[in-house]
PDB file of N, CA and C in Angstrom:
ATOM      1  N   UNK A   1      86.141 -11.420  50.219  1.00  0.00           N
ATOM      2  CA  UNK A   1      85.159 -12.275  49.574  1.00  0.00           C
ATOM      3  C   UNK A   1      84.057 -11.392  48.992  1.00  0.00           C
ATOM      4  N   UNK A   2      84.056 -11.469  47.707  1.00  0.00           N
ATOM      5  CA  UNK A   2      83.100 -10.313  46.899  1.00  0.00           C
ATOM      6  C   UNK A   2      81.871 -10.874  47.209  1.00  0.00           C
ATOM      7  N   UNK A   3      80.537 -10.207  47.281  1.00  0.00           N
ATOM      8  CA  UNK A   3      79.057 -10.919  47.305  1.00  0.00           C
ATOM      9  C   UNK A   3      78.952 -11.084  49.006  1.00  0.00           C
ATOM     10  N   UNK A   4      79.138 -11.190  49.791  1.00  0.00           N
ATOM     11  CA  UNK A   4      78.628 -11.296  51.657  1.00  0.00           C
ATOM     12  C   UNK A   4      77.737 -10.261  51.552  1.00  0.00           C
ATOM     13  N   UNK A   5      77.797  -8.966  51.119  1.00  0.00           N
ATOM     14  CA  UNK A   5      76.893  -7.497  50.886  1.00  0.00           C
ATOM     15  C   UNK A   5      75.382  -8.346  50.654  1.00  0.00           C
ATOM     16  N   UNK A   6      75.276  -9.420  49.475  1.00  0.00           N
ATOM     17  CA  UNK A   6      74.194  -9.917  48.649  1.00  0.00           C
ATOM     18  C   UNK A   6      73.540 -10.929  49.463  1.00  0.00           C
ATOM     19  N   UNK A   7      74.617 -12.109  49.791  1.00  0.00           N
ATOM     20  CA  UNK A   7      74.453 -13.235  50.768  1.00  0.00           C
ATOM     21  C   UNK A   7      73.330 -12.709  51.909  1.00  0.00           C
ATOM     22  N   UNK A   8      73.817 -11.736  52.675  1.00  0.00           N
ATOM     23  CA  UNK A   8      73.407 -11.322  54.080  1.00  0.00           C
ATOM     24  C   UNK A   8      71.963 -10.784  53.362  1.00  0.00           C
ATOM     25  N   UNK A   9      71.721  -9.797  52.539  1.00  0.00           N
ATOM     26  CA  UNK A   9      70.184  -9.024  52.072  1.00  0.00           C
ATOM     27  C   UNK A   9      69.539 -10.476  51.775  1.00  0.00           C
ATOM     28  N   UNK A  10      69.874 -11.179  51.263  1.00  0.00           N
ATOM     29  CA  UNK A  10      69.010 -12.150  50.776  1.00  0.00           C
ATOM     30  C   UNK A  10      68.611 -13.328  51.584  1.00  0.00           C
ATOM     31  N   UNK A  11      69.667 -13.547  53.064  1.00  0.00           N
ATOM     32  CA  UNK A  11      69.360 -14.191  54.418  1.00  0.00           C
ATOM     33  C   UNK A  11      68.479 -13.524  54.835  1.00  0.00           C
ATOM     34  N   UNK A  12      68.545 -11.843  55.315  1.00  0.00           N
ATOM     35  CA  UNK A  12      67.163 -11.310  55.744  1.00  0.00           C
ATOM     36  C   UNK A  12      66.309 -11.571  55.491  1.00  0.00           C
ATOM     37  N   UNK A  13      66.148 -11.130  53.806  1.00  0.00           N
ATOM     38  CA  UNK A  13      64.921 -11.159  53.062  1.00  0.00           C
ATOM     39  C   UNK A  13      63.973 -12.694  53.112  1.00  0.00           C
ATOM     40  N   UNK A  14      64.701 -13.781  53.029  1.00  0.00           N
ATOM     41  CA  UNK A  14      64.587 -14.722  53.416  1.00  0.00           C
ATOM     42  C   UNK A  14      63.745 -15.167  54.280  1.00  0.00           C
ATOM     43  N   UNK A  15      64.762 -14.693  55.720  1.00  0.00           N
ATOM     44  CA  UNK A  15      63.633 -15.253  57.206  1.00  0.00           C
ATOM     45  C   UNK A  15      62.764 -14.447  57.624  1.00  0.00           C
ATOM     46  N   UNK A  16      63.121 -13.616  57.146  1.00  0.00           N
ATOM     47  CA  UNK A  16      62.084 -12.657  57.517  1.00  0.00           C
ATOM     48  C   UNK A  16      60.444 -12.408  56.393  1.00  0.00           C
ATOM     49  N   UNK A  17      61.011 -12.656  55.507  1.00  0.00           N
ATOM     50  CA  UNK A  17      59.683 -12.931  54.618  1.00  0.00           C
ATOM     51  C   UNK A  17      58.561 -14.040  54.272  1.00  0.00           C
ATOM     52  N   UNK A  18      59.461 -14.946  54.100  1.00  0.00           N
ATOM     53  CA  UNK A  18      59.272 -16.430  54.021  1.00  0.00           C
ATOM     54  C   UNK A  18      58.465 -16.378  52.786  1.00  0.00           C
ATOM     55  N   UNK A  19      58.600 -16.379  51.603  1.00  0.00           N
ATOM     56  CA  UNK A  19      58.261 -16.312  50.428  1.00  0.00           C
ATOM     57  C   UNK A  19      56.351 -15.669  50.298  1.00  0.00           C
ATOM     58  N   UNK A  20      56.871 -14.421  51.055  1.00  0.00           N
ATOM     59  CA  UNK A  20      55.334 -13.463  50.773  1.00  0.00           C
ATOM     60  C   UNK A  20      56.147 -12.151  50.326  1.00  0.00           C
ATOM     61  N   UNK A  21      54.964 -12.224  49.053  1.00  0.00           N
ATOM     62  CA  UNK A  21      55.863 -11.136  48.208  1.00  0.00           C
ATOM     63  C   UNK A  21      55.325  -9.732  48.446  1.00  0.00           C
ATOM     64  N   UNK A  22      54.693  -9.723  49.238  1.00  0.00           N
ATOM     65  CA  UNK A  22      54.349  -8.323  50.366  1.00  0.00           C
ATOM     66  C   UNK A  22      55.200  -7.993  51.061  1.00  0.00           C
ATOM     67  N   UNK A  23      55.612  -8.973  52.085  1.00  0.00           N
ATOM     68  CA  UNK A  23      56.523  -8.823  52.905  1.00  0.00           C
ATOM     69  C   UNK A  23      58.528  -8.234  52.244  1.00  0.00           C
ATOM     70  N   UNK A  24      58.329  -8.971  50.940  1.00  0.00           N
ATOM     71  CA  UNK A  24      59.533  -8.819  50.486  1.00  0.00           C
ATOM     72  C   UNK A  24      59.927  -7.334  49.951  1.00  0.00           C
ATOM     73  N   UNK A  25      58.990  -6.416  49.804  1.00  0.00           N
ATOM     74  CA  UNK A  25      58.722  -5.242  49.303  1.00  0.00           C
ATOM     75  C   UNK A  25      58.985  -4.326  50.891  1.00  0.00           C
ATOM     76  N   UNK A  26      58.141  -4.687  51.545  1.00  0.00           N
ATOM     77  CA  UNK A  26      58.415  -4.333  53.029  1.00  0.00           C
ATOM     78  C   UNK A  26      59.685  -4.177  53.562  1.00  0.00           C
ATOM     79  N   UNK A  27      60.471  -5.583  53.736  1.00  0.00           N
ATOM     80  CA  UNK A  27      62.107  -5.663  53.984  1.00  0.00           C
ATOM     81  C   UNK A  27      63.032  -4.814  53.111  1.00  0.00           C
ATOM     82  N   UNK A  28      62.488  -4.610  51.797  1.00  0.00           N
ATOM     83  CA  UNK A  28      63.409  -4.016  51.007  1.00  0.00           C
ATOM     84  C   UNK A  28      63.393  -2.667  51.052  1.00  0.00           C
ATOM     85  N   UNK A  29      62.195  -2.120  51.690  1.00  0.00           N
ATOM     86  CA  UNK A  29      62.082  -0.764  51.947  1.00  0.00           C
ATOM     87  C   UNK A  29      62.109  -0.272  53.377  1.00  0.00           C
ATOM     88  N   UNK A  30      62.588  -1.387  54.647  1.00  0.00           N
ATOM     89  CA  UNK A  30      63.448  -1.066  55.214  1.00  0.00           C
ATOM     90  C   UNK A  30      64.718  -0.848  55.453  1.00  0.00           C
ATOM     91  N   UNK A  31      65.186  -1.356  54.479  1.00  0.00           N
ATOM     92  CA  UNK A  31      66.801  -1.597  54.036  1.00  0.00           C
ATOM     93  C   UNK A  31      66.877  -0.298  53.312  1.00  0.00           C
ATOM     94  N   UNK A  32      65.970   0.288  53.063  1.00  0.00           N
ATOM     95  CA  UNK A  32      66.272   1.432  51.841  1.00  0.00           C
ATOM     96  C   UNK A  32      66.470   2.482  52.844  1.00  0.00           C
ATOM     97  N   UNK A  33      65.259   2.257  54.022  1.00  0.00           N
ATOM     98  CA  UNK A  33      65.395   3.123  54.997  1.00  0.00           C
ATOM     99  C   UNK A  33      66.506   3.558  55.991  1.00  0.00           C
ATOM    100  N   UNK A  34      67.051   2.317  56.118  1.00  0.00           N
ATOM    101  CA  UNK A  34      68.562   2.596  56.973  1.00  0.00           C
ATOM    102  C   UNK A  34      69.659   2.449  55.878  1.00  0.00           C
ATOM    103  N   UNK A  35      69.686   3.042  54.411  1.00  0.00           N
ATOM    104  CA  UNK A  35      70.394   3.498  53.917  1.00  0.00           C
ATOM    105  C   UNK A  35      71.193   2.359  52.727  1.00  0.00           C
ATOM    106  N   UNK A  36      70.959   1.261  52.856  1.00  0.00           N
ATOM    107  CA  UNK A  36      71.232  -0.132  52.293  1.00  0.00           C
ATOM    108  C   UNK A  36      69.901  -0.090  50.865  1.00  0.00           C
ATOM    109  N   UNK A  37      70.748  -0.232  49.926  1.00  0.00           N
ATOM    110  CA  UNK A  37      69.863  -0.365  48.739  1.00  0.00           C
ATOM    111  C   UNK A  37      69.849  -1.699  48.281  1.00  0.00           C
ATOM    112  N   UNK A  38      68.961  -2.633  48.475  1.00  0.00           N
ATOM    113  CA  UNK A  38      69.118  -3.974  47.596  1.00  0.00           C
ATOM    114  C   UNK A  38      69.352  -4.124  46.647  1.00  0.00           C
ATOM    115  N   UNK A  39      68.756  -3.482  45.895  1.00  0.00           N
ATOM    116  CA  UNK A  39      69.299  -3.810  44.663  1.00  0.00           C
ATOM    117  C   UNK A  39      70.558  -2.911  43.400  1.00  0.00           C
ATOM    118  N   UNK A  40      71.123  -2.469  44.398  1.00  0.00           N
ATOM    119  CA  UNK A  40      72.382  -2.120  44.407  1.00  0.00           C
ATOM    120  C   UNK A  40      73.162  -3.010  44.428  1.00  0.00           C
ATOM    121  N   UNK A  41      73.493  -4.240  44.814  1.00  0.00           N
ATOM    122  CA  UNK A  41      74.344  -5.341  45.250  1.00  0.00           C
ATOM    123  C   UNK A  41      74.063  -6.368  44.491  1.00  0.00           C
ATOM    124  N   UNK A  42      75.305  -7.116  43.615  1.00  0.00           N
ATOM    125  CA  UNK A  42      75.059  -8.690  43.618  1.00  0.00           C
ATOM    126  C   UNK A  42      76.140  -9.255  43.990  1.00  0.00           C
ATOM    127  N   UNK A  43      76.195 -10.394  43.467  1.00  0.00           N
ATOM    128  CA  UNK A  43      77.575 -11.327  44.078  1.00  0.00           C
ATOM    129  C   UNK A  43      79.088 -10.840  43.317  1.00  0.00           C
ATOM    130  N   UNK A  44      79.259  -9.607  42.583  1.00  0.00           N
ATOM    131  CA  UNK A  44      80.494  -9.973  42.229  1.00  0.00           C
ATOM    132  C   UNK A  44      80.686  -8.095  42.903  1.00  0.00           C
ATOM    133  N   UNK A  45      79.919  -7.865  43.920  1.00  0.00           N
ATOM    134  CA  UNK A  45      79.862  -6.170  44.802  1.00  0.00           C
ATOM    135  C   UNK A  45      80.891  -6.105  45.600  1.00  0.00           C
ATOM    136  N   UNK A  46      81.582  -5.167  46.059  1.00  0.00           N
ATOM    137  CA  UNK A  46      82.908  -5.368  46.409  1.00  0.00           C
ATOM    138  C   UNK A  46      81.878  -5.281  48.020  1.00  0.00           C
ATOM    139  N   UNK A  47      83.075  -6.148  49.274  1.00  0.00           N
ATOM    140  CA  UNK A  47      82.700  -6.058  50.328  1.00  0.00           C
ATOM    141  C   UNK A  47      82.843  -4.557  50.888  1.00  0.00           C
ATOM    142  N   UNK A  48      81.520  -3.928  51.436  1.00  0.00           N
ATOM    143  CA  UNK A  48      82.325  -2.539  51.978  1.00  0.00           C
ATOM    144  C   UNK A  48      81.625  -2.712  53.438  1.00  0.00           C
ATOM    145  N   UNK A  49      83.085  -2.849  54.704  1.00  0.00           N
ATOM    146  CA  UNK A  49      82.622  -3.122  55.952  1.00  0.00           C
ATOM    147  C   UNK A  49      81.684  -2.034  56.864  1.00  0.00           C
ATOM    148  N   UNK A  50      81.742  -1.101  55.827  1.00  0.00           N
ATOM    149  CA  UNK A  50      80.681   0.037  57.125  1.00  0.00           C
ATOM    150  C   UNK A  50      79.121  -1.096  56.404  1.00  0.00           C
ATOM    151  N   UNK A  51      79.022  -1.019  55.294  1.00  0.00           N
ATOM    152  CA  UNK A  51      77.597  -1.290  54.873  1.00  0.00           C
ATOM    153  C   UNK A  51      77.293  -2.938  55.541  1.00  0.00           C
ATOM    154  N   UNK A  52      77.985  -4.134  55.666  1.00  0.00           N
ATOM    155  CA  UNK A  52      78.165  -5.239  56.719  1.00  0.00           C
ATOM    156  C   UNK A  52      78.062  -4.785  57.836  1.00  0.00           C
ATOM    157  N   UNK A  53      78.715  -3.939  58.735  1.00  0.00           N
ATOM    158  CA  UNK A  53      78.328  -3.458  59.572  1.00  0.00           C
ATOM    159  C   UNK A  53      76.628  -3.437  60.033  1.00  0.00           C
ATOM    160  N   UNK A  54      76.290  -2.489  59.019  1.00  0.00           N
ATOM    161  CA  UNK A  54      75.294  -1.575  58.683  1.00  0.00           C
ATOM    162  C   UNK A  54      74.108  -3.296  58.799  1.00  0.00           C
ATOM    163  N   UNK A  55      74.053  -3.967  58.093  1.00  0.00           N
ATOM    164  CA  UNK A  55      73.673  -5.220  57.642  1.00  0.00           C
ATOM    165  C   UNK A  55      73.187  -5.887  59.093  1.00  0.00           C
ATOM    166  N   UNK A  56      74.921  -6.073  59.466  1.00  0.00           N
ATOM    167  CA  UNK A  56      74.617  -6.485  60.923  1.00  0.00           C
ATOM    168  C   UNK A  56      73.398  -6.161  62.417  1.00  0.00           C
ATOM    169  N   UNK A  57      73.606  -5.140  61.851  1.00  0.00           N
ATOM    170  CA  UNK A  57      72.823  -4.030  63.171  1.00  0.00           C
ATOM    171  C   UNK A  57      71.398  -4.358  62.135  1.00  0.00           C
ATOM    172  N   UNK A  58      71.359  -4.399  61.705  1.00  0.00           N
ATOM    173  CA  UNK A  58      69.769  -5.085  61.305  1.00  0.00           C
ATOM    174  C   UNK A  58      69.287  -6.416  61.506  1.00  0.00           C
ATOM    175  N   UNK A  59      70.033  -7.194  61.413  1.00  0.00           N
ATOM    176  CA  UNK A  59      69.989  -8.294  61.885  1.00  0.00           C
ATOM    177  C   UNK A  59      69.836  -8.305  63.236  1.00  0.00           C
ATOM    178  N   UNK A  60      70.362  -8.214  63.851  1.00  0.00           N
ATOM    179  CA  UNK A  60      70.398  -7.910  65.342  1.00  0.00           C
ATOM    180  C   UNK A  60      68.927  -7.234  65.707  1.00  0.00           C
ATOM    181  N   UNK A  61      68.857  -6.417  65.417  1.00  0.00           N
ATOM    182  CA  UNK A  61      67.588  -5.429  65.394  1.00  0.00           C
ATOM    183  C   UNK A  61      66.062  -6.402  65.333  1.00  0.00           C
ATOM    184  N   UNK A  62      66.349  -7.497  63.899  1.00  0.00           N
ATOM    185  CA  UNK A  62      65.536  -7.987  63.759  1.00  0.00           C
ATOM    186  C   UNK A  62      65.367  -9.255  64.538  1.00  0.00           C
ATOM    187  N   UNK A  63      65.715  -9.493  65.457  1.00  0.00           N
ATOM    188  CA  UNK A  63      66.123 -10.598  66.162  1.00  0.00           C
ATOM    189  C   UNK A  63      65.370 -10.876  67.525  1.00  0.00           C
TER     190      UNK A  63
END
């Protein structure tokens, strides 16, 4: 399923921000930090399971 890469950054970005566009700059430059580029990805990005992985363990993290 192409796009889950996009789905999942944009669930983070999401709950974790809640439409403050401070915060959204923040999330995105933690994602940059553990190696995940946002805006690298949209919905037609091929799934690559280390970077889901990768996704995951942030989630978790942020939890």
């Amino acid at each position: 399923m192409a796009g889950k890469i996009k789905q999942m950054i944009d669930a983070i970005i999401t709950q974790r921000a809640k439409d403050n566009a401070m915060l959204v700059g923040v999330i995105k430059t933690k994602l940059l930090l553990k190696g995940i580029d946002p805006n690298k990805f949209n919905a037609q990005s091929v799934d690559d399971p280390a970077i889901i992985a990768k996704l995951e363990a942030v989630i978790k993290e942020l939890k």
